[in-house]
Protein backbone atom coordinates (compact mmCIF):
# COMPACT_ATOMS: atom_id res chain seq x y z
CA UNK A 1 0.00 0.00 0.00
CA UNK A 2 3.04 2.09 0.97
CA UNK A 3 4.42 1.55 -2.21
CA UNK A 4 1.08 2.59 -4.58
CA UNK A 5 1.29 5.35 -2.28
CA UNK A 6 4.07 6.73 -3.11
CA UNK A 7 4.12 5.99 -6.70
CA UNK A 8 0.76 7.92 -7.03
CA UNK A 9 2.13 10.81 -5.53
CA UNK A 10 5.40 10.59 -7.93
CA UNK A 11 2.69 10.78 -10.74
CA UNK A 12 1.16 13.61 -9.69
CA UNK A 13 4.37 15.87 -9.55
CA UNK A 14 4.36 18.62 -12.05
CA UNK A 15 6.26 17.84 -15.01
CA UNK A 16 9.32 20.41 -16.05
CA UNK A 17 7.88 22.27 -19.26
CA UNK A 18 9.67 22.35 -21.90
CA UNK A 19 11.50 25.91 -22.71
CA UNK A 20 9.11 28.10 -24.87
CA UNK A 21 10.39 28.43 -28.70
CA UNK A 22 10.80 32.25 -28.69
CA UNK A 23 13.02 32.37 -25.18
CA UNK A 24 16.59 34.18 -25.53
CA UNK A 25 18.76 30.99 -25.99
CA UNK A 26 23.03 31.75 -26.00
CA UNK A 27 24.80 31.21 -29.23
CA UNK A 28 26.06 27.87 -30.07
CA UNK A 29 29.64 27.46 -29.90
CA UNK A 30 31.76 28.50 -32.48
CA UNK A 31 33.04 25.18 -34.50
CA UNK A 32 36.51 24.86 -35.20
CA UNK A 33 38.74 22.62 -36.94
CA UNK A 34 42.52 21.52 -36.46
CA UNK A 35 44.65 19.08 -37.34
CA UNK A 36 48.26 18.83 -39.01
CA UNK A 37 49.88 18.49 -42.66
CA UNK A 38 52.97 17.42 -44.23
CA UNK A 39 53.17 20.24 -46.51
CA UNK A 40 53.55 23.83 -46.74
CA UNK A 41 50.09 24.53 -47.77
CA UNK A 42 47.33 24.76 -45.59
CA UNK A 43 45.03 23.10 -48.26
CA UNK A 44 46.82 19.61 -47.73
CA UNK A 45 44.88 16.69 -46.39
CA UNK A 46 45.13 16.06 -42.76
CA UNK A 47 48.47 14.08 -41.70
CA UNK A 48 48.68 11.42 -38.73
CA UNK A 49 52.55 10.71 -40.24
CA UNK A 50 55.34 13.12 -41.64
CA UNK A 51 58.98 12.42 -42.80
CA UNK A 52 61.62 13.82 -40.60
CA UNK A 53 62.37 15.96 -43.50
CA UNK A 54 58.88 17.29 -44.88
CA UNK A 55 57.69 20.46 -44.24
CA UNK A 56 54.94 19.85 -41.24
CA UNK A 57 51.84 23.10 -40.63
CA UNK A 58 49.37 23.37 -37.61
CA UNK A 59 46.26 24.14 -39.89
CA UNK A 60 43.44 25.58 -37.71
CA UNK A 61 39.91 26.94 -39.11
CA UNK A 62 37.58 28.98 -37.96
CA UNK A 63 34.16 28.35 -39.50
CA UNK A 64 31.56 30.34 -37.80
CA UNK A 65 33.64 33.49 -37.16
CA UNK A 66 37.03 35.25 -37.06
CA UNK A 67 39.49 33.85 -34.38
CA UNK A 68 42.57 34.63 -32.28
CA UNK A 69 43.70 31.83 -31.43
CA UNK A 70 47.12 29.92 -29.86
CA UNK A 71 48.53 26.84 -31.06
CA UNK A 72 51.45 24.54 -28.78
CA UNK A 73 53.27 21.82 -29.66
CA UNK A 74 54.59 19.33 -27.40
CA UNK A 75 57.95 17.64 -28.80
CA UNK A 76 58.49 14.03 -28.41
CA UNK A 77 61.35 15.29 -25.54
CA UNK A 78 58.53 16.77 -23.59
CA UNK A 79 59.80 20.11 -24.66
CA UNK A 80 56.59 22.64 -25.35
CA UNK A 81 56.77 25.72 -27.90
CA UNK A 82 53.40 28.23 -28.07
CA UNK A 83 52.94 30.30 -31.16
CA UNK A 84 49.83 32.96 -29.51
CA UNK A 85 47.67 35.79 -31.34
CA UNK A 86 47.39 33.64 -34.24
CA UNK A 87 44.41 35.05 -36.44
CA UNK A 88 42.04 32.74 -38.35
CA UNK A 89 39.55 34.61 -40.54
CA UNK A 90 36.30 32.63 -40.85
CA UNK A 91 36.13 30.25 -43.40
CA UNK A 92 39.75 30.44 -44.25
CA UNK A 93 42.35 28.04 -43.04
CA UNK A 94 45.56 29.55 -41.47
CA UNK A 95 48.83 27.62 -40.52
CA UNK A 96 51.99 27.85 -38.47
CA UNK A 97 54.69 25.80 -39.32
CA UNK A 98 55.98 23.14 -37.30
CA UNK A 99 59.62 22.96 -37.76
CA UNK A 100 60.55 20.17 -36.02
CA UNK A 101 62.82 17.10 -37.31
CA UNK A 102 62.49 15.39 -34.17
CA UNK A 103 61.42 11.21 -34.56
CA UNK A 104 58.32 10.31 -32.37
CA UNK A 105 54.66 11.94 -31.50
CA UNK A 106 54.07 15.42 -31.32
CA UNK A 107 51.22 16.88 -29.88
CA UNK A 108 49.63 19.99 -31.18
CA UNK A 109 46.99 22.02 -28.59
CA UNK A 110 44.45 24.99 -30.10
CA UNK A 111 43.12 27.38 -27.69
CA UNK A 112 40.82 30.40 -28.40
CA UNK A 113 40.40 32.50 -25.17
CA UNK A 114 42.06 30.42 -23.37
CA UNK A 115 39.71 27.47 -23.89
CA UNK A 116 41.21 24.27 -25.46
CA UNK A 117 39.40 23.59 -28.76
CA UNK A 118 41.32 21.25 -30.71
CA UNK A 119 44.09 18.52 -30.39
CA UNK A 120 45.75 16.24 -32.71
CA UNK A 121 48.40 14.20 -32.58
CA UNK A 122 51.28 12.92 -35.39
CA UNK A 123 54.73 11.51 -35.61
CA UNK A 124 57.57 12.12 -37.26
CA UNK A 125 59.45 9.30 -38.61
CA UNK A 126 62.88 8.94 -40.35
């Protein structure tokens, strides 16, 4: 009896409603995109491998709006190098190059206002 009790009362509990259509919602996210290429040009296809000996770019793009943005790279020896007020207009990919010639995985960190928004990871082999 306890039980139906309580399970008749849970029933009768106002529902949450649902928010109404024309209520001030934020703006999505901007969406971003980053990832690495063995090549000089930014219009490459994404790399998860480069020669010790190719040219290697950070390609970052900024498709909703313009962007300042900071890109790291951590060096297989742990070292880390930051390359800030980088500026992406929207819809246009931008690059800094990577000049490393170090064998093993690199890691390469985006950040726009100090929030991470990309990461990607490739290695370098001889």
């Amino acid at each position: 009896m306890r039980r139906a009790l309580l399970v008749l009362l849970g029933l009768m509990l106002p529902l949450p409603l649902a928010p109404a259509a024309h209520a001030d919602l934020p703006d999505p996210p901007p969406r971003y995109k980053a990832y690495v290429v063995c090549s000089a040009k930014t219009s490459a296809e994404p790399a998860t491998t480069c020669g010790r000996n190719k040219p290697k770019t950070a390609v970052f793009l900024s498709k909703d709006r313009d962007a300042v943005y900071k890109v790291c790279v951590k060096f297989p020896t742990g070292q880390k190098l930051c390359a800030a007020q980088q500026v992406a207009d929207k819809g246009v990919r931008s690059g800094v190059s990577i000049t490393s010639d170090k064998v093993g995985t690199h890691k390469i960190t985006w950040f726009v206002g100090g929030e991470k928004v990309g990461t990607y990871r490739f290695d370098v082999k001889d």
